[in-house]
C-alpha atoms as a PDB file:
ATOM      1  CA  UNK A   1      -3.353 -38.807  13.408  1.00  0.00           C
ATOM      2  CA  UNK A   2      -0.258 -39.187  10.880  1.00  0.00           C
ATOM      3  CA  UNK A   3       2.889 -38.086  11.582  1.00  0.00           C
ATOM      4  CA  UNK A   4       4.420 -35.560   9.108  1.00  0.00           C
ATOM      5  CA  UNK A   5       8.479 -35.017   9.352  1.00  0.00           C
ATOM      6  CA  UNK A   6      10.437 -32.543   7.493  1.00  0.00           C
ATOM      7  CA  UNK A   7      11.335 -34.916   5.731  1.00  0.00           C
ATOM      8  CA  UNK A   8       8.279 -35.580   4.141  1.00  0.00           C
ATOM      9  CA  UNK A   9       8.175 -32.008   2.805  1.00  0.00           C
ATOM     10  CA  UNK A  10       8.874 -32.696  -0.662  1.00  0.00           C
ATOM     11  CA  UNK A  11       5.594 -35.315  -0.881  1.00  0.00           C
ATOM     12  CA  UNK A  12       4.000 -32.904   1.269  1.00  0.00           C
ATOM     13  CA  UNK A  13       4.226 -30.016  -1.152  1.00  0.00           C
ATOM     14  CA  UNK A  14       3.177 -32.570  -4.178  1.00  0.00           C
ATOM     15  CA  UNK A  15       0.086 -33.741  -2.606  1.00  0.00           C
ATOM     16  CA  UNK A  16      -0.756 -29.939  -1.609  1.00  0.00           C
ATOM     17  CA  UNK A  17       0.175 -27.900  -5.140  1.00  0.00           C
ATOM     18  CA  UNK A  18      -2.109 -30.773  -6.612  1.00  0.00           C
ATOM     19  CA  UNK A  19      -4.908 -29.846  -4.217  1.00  0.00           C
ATOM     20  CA  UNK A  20      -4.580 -26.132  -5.320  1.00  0.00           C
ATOM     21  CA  UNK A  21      -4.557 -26.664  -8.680  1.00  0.00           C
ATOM     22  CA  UNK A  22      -8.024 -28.590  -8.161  1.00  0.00           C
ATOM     23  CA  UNK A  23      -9.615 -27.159  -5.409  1.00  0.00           C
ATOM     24  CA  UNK A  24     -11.472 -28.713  -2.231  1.00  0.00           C
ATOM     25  CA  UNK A  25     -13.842 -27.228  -0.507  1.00  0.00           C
ATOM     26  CA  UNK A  26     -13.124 -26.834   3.288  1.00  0.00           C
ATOM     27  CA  UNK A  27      -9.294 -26.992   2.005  1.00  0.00           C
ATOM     28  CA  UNK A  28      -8.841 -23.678  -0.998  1.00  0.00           C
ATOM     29  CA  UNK A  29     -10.349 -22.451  -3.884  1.00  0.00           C
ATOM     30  CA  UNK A  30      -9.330 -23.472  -7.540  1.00  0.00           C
ATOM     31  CA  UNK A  31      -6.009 -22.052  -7.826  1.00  0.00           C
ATOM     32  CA  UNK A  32      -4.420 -20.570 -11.123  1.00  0.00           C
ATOM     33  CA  UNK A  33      -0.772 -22.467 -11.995  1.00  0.00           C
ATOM     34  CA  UNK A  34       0.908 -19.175 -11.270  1.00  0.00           C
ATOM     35  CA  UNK A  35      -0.485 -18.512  -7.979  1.00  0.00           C
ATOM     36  CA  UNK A  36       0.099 -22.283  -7.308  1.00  0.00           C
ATOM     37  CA  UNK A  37       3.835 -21.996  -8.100  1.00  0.00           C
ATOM     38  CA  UNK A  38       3.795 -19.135  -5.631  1.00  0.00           C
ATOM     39  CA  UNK A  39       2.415 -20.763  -2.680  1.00  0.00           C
ATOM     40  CA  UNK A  40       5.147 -23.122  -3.284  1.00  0.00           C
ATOM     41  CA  UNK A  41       8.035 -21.224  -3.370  1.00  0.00           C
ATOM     42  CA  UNK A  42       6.903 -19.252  -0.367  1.00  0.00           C
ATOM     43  CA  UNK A  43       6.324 -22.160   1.400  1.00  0.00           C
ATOM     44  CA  UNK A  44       9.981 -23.707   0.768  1.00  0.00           C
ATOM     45  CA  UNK A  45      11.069 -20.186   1.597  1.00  0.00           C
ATOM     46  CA  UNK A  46       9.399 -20.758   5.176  1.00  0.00           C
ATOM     47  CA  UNK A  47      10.595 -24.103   5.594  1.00  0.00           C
ATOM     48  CA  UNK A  48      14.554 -23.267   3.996  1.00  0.00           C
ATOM     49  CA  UNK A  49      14.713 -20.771   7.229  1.00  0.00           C
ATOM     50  CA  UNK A  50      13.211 -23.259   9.961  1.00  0.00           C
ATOM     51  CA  UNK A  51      16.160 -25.749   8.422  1.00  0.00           C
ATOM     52  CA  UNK A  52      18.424 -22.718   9.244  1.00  0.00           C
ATOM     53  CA  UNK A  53      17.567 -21.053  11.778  1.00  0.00           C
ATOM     54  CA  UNK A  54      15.727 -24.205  13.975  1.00  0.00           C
ATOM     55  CA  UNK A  55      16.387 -27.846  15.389  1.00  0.00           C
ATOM     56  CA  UNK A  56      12.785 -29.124  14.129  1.00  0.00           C
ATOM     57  CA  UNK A  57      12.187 -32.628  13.285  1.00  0.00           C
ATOM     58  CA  UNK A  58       8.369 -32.354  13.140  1.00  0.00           C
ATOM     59  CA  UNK A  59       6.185 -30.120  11.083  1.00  0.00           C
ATOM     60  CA  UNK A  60       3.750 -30.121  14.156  1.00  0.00           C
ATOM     61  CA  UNK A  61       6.626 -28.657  16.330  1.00  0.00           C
ATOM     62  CA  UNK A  62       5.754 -25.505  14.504  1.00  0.00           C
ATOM     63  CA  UNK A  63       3.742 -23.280  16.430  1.00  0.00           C
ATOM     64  CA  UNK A  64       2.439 -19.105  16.121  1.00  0.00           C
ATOM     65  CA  UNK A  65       5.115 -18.051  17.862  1.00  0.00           C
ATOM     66  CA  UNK A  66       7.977 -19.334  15.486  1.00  0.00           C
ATOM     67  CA  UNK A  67       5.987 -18.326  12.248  1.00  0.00           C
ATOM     68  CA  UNK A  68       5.430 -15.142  13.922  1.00  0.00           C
ATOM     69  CA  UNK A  69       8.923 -14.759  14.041  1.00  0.00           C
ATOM     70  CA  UNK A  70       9.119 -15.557  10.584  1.00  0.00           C
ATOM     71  CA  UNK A  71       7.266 -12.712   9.494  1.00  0.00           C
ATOM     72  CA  UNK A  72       9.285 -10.031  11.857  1.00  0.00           C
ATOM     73  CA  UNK A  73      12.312 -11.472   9.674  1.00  0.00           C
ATOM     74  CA  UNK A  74      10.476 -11.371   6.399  1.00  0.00           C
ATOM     75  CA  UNK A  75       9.673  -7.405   7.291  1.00  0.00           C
ATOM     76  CA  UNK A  76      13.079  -6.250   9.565  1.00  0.00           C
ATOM     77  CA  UNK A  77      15.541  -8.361   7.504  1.00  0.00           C
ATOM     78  CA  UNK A  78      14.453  -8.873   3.962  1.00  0.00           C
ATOM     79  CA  UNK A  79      12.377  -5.617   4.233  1.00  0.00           C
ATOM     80  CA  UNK A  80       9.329  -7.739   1.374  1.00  0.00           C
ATOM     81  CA  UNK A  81       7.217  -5.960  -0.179  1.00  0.00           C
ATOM     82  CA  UNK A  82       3.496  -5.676   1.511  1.00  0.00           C
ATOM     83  CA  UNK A  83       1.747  -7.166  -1.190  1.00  0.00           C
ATOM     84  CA  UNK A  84       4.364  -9.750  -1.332  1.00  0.00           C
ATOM     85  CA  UNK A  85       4.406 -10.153   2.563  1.00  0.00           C
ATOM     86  CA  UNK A  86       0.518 -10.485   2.429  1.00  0.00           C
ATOM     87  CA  UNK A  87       0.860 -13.517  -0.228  1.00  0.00           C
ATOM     88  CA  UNK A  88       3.380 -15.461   2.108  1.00  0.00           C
ATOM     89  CA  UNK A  89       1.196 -15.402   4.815  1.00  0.00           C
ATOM     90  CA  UNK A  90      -2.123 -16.650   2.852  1.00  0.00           C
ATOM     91  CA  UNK A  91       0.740 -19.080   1.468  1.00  0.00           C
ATOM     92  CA  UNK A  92       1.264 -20.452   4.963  1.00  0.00           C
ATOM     93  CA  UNK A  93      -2.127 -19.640   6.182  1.00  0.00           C
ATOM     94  CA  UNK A  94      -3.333 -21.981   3.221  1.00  0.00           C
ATOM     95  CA  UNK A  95      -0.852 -24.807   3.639  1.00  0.00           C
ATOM     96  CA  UNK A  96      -1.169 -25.123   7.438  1.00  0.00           C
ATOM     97  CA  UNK A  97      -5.016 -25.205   6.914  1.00  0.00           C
ATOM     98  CA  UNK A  98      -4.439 -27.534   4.287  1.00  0.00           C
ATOM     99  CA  UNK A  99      -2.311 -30.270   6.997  1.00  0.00           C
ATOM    100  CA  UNK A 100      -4.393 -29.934   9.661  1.00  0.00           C
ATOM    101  CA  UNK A 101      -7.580 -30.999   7.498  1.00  0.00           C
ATOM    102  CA  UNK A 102      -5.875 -34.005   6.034  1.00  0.00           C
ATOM    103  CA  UNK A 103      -4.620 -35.056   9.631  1.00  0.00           C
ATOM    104  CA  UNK A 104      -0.883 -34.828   9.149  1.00  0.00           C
ATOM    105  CA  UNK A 105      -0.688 -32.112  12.340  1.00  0.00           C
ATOM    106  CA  UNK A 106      -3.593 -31.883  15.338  1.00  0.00           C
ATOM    107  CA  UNK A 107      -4.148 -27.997  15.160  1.00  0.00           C
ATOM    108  CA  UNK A 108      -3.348 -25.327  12.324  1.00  0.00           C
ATOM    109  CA  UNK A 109      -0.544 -22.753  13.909  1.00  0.00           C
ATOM    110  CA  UNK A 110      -1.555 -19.814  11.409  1.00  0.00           C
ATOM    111  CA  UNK A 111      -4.987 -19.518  13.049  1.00  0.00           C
ATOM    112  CA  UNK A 112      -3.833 -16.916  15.580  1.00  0.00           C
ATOM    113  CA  UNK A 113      -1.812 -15.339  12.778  1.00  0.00           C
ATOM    114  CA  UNK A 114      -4.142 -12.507  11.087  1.00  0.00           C
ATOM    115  CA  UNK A 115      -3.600 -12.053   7.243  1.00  0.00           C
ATOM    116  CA  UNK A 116      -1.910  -8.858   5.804  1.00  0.00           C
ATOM    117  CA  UNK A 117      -4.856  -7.596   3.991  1.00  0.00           C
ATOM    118  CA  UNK A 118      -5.314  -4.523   1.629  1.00  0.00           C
ATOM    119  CA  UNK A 119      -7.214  -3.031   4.298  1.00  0.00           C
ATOM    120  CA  UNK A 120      -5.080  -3.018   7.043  1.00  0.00           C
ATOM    121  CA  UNK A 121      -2.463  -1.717   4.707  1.00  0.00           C
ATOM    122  CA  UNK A 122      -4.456   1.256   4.507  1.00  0.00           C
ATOM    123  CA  UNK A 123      -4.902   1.679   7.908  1.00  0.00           C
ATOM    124  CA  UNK A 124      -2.656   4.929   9.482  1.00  0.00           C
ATOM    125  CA  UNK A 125      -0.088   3.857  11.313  1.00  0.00           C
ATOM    126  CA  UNK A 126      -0.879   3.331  15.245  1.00  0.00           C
ATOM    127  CA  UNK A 127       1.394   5.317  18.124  1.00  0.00           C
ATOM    128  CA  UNK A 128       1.083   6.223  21.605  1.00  0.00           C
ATOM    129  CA  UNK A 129      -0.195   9.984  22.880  1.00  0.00           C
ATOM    130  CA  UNK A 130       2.903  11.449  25.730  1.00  0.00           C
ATOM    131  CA  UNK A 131       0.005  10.343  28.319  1.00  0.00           C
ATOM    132  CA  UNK A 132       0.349   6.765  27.199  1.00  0.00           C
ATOM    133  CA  UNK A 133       4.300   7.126  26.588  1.00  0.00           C
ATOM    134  CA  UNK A 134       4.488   7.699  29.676  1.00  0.00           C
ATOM    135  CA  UNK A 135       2.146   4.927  31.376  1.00  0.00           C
ATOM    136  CA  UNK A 136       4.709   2.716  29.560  1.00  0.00           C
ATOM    137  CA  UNK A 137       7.735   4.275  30.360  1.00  0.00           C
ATOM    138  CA  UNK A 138       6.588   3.842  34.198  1.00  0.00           C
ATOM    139  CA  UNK A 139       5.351   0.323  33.815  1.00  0.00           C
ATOM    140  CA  UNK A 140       8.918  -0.767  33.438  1.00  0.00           C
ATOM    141  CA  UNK A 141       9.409   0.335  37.275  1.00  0.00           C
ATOM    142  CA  UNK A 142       7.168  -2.586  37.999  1.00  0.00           C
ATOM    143  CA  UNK A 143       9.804  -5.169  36.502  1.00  0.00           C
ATOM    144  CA  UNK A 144      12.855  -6.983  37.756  1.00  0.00           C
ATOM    145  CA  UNK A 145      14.920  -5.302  35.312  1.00  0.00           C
ATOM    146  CA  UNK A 146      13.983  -1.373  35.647  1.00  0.00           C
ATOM    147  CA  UNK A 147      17.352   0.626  33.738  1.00  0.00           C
ATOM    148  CA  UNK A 148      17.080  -2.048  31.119  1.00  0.00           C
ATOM    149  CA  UNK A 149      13.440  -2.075  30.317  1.00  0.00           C
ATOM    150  CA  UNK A 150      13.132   1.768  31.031  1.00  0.00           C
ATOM    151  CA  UNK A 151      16.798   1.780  28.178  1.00  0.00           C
ATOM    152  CA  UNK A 152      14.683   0.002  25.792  1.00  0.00           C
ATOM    153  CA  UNK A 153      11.767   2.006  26.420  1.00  0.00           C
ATOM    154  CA  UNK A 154      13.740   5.684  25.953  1.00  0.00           C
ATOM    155  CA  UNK A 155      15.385   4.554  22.862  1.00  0.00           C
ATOM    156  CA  UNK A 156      12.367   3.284  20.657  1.00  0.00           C
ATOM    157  CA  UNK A 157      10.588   5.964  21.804  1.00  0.00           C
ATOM    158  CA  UNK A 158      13.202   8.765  21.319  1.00  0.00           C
ATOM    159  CA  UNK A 159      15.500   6.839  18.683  1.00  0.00           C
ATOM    160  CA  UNK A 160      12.711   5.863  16.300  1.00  0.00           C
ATOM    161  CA  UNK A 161      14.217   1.816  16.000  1.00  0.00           C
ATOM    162  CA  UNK A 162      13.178  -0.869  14.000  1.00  0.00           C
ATOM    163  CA  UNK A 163      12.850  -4.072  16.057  1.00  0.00           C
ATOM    164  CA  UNK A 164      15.820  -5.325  14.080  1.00  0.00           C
ATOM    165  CA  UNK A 165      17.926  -2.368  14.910  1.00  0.00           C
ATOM    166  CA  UNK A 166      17.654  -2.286  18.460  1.00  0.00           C
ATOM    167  CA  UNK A 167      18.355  -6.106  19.264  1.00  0.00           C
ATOM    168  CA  UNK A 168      21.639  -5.631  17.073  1.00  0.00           C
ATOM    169  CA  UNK A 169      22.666  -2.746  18.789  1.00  0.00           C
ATOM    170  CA  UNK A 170      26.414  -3.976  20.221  1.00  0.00           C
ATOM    171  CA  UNK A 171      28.288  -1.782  22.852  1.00  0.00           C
ATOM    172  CA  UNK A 172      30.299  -0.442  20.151  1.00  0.00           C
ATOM    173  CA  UNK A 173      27.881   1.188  18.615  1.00  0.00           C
ATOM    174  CA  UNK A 174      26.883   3.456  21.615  1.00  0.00           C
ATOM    175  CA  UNK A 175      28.822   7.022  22.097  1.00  0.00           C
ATOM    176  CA  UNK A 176      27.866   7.608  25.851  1.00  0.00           C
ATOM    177  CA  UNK A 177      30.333  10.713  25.268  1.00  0.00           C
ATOM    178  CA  UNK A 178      29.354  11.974  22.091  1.00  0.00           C
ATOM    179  CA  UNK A 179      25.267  10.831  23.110  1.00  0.00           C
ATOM    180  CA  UNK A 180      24.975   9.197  19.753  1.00  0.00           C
ATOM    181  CA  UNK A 181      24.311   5.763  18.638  1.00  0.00           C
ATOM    182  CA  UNK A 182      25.059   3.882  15.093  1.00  0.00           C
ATOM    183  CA  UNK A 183      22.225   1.942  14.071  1.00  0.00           C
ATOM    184  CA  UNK A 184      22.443  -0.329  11.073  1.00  0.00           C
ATOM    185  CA  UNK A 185      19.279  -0.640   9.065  1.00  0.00           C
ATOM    186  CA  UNK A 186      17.657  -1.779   5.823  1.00  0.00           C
ATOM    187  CA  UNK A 187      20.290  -2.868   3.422  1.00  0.00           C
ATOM    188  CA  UNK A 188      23.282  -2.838   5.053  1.00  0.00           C
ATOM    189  CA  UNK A 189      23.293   0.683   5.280  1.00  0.00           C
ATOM    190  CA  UNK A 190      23.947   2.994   8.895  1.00  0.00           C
ATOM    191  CA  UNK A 191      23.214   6.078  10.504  1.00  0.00           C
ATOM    192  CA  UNK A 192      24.149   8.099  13.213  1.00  0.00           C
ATOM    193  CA  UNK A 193      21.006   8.853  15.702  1.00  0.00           C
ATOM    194  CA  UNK A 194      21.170  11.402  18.602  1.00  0.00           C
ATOM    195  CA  UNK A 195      20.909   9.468  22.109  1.00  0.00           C
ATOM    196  CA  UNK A 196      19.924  12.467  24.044  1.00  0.00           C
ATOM    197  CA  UNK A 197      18.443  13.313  27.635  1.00  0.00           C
ATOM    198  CA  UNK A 198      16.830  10.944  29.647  1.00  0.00           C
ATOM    199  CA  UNK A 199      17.525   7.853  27.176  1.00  0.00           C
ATOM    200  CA  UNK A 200      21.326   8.879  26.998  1.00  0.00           C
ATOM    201  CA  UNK A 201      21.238   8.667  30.775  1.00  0.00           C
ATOM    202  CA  UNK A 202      19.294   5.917  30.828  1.00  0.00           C
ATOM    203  CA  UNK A 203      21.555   3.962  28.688  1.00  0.00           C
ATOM    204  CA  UNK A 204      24.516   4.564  30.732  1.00  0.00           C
ATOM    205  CA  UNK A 205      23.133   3.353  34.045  1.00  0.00           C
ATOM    206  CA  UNK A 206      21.660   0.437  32.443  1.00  0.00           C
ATOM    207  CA  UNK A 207      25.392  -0.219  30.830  1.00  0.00           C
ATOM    208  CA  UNK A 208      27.241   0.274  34.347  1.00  0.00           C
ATOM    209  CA  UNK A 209      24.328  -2.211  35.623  1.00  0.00           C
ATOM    210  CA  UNK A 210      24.632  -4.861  32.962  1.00  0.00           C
ATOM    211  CA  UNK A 211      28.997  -4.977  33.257  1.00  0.00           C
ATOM    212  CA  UNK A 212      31.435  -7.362  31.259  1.00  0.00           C
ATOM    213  CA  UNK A 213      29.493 -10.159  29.912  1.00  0.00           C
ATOM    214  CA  UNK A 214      30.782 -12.949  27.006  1.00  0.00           C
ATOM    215  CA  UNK A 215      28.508 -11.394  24.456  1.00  0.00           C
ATOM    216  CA  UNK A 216      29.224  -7.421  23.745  1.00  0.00           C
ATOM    217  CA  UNK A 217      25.345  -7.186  22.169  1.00  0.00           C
ATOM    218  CA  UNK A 218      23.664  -4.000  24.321  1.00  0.00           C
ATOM    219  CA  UNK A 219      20.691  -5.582  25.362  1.00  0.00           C
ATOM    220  CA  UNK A 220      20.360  -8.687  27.107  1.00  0.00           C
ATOM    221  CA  UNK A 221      18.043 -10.841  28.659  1.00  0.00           C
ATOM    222  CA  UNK A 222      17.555 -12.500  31.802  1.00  0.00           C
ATOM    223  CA  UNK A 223      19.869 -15.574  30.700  1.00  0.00           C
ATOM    224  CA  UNK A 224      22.407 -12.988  29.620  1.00  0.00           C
ATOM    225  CA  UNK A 225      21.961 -13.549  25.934  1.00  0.00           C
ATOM    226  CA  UNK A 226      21.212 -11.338  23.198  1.00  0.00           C
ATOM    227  CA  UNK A 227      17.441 -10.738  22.687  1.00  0.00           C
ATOM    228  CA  UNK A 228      15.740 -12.266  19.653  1.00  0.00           C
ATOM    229  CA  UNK A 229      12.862 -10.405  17.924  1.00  0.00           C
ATOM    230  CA  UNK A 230      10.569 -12.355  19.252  1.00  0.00           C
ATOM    231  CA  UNK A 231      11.870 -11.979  22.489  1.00  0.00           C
ATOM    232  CA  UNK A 232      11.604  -8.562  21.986  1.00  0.00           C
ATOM    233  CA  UNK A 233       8.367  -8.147  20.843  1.00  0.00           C
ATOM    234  CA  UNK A 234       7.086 -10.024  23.912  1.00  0.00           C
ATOM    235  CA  UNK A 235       8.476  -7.741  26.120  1.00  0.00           C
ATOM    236  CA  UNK A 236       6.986  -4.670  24.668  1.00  0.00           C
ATOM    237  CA  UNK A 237       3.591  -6.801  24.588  1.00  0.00           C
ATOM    238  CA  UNK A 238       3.906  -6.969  28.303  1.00  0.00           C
ATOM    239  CA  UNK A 239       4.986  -3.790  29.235  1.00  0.00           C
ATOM    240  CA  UNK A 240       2.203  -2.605  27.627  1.00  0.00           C
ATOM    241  CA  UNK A 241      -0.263  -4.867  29.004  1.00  0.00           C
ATOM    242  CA  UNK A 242       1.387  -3.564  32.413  1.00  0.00           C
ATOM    243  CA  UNK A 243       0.344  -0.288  31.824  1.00  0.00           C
ATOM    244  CA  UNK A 244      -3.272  -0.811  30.554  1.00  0.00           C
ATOM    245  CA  UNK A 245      -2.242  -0.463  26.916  1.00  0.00           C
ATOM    246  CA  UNK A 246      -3.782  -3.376  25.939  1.00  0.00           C
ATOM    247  CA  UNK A 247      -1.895  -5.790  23.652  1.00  0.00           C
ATOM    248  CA  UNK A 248      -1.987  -4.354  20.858  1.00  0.00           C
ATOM    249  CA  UNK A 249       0.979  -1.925  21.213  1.00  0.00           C
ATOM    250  CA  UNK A 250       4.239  -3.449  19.618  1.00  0.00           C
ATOM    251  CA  UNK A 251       7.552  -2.308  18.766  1.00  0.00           C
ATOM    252  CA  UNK A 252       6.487  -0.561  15.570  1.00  0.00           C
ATOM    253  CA  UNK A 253       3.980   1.221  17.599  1.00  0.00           C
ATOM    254  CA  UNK A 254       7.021   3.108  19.653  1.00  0.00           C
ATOM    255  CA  UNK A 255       8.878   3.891  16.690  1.00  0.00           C
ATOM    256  CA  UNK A 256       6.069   5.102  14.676  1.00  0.00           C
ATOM    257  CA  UNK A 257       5.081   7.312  18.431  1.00  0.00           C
ATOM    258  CA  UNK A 258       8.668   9.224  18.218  1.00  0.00           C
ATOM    259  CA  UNK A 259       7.992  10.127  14.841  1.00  0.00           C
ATOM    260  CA  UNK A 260       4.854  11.387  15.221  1.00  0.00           C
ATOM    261  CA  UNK A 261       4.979  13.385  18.203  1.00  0.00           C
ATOM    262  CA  UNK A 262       8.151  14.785  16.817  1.00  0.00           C
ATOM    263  CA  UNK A 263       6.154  15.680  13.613  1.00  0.00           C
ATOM    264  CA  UNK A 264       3.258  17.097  15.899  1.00  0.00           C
ATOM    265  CA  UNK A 265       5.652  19.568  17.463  1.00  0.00           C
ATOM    266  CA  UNK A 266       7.274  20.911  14.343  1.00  0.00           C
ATOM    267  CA  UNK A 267       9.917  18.735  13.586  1.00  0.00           C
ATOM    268  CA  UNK A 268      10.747  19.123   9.928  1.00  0.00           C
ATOM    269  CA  UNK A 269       9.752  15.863   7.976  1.00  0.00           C
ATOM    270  CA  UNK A 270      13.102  15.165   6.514  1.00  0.00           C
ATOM    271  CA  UNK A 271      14.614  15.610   9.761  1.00  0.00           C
ATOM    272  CA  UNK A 272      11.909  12.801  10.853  1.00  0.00           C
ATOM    273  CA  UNK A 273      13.231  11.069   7.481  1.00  0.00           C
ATOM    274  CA  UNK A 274      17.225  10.539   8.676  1.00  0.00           C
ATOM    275  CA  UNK A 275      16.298   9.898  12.281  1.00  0.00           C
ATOM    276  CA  UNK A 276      14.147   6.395  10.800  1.00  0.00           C
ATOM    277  CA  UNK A 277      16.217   5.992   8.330  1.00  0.00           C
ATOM    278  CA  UNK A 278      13.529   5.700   5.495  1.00  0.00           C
ATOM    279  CA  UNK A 279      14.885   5.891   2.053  1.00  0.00           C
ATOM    280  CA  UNK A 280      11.844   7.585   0.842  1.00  0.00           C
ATOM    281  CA  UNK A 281      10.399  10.674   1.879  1.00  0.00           C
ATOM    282  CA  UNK A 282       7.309   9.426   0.637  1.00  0.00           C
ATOM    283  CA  UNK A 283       7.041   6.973   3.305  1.00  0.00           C
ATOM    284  CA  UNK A 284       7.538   9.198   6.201  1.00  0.00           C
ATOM    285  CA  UNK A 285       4.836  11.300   5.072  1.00  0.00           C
ATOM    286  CA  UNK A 286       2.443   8.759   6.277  1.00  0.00           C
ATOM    287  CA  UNK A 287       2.819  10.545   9.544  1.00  0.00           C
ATOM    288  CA  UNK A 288       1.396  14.172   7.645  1.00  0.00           C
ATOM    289  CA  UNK A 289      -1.885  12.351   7.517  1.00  0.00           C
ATOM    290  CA  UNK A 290      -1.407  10.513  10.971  1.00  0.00           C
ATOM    291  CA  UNK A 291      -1.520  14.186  12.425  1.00  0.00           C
ATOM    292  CA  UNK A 292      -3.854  15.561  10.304  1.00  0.00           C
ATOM    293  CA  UNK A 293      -6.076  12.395  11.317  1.00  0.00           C
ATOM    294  CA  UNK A 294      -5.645  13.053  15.028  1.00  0.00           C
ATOM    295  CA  UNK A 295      -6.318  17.152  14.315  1.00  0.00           C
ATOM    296  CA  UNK A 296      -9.909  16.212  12.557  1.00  0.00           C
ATOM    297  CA  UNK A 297     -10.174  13.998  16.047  1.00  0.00           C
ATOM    298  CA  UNK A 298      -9.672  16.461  17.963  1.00  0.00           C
ATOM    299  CA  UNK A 299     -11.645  19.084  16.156  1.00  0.00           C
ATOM    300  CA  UNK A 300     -14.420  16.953  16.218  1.00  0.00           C
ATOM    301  CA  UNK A 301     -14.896  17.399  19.870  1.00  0.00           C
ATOM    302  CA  UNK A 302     -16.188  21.029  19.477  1.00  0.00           C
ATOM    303  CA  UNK A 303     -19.701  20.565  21.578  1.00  0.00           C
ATOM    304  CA  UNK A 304     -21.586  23.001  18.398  1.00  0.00           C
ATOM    305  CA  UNK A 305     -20.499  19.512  16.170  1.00  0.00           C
ATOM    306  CA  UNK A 306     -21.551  17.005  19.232  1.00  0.00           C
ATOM    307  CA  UNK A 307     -24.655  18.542  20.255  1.00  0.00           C
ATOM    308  CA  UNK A 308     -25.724  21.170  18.114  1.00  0.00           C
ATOM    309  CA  UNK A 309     -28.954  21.721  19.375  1.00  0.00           C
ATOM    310  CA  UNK A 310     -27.346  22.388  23.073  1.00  0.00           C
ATOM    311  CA  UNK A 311     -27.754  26.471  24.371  1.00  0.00           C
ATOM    312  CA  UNK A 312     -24.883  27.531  25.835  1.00  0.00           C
ATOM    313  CA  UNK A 313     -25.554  30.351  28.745  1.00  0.00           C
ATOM    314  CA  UNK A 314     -22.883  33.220  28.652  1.00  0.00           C
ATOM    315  CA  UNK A 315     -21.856  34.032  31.867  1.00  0.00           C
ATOM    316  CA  UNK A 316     -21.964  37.320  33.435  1.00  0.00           C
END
């Protein structure tokens, strides 16, 4: 097999924009010059953060993991676009495809990654029922670190954070008197979000717990570092798996699960609006027709739809 470095990028990208422009089957389809000049700008996008952000002397060095992290930062941080977020990743998807087949890295690390299709974007958003909130809240009890899992826990749940948010929460930002927190979103911009009840409490203990460390970041892992998002997303993953979630439950899924049970009891939707901090009204009513969904679900269960043919004896 050869050995491609990053520093064979630049021939790298030649040889591939020329197979794109021609086609090879096994490789990619026939690509038009402005979807080839695409590919290639998202791919030197990819590779301008792994110079940045990584100590990687070998493109095989890249695995799922990091380019799974790549994405989190493409959605959290630069806040792309979904039709421009599903084009990086058959970008990447196609490139990575493209080096494994010619020999220059043993094993493709996109195949685990699934592509952002029009589909999925129409898909509702997915959240947890309070049955299954709770299954996750408890599973932290089964982990070393109980007030800081549970802290987590409470706050995406309660808060509404994005991924992003919560790992750059500092110690400053958190009122324990007040029970408020600052969270600074999309675009450099901040709100104030109530940290109420059990999270506020929470929170405190897990503060008292964690004491003076060199780093004033909230939450921290083992090593006593800040968490990354990847580190992050891991640990929901495994809470989750912990409580016989299943692995597909993610960050996301807790902060779209606070808005949507607060929108199932009432809560008015631009109240839901300035707790997520969504620009757009429009986007948070997405979770109108996630409750509307689970209402036709739960209508559905009415035994004259099930089993209409069934006789039902009145009792006397």
């Amino acid at each position: 097999m050869l050995t491609a470095t990053i520093s064979d990028l630049d021939n790298l990208l030649e040889s591939f924009s020329v197979h794109l422009r021609l086609g090879q089957t096994g490789v990619s389809r026939k690509k038009s010059p402005a979807t080839v000049n695409a590919y290639m700008s998202d791919i030197q996008m990819f590779f301008r953060w792994v110079f940045e952000t990584k100590q990687i002397s070998k493109i095989e060095e890249i695995n799922s993991e990091l380019i799974l992290e790549y994405i989190l930062y493409l959605t959290d941080n630069l806040c792309v676009k979904e039709s421009t977020l599903a084009r990086k990743i058959a970008s990447l998807k196609a490139f990575f495809r493209y080096l494994e087949f010619k020999g220059f890295i043993p094993l493709d690390p996109t195949l685990r990654i699934k592509g952002y299709t029009e589909r999925r974007r129409r898909e509702l958003p997915k959240f947890l029922s309070t049955v299954k909130s709770q299954k996750i809240l408890a599973s932290a009890e089964e982990t070393k670190y109980i007030k800081r899992n549970k802290a987590i826990l409470y706050v995406f749940l309660t808060c509404g954070l994005r991924i992003s948010e919560l790992i750059n929460l500092k110690l400053e930002n958190v009122n324990l008197e007040a029970g408020e927190i600052t969270v600074y979103g999309k675009g450099g911009k901040y709100r104030i979000v109530p940290l109420i009840g059990p999270a506020l409490q929470l929170v405190q203990e897990y503060i008292s717990e964690r004491g003076p460390q060199s780093t004033n970041y909230l939450f921290l892992t083992k090593y006593n570092k800040p968490f990354t998002r990847i580190g992050m997303y891991n640990l929901i993953k495994t809470l989750a798996r912990k409580a016989g979630l299943g692995s597909e439950v993610t960050p996301h899924t807790l902060r779209h699960t606070c808005a949507t049970l607060l929108h199932s009891m009432g809560v008015p939707l631009r109240d839901i609006q300035e707790l997520l901090g969504h620009a757009d009204l429009s986007t948070t009513q997405i979770y109108t027709h996630v409750v509307k969904e689970k209402l036709k679900q739960s209508a559905a269960l009415n035994p004259l739809l099930t089993n209409p043919e069934s006789e039902f004896s009145e009792k006397q």
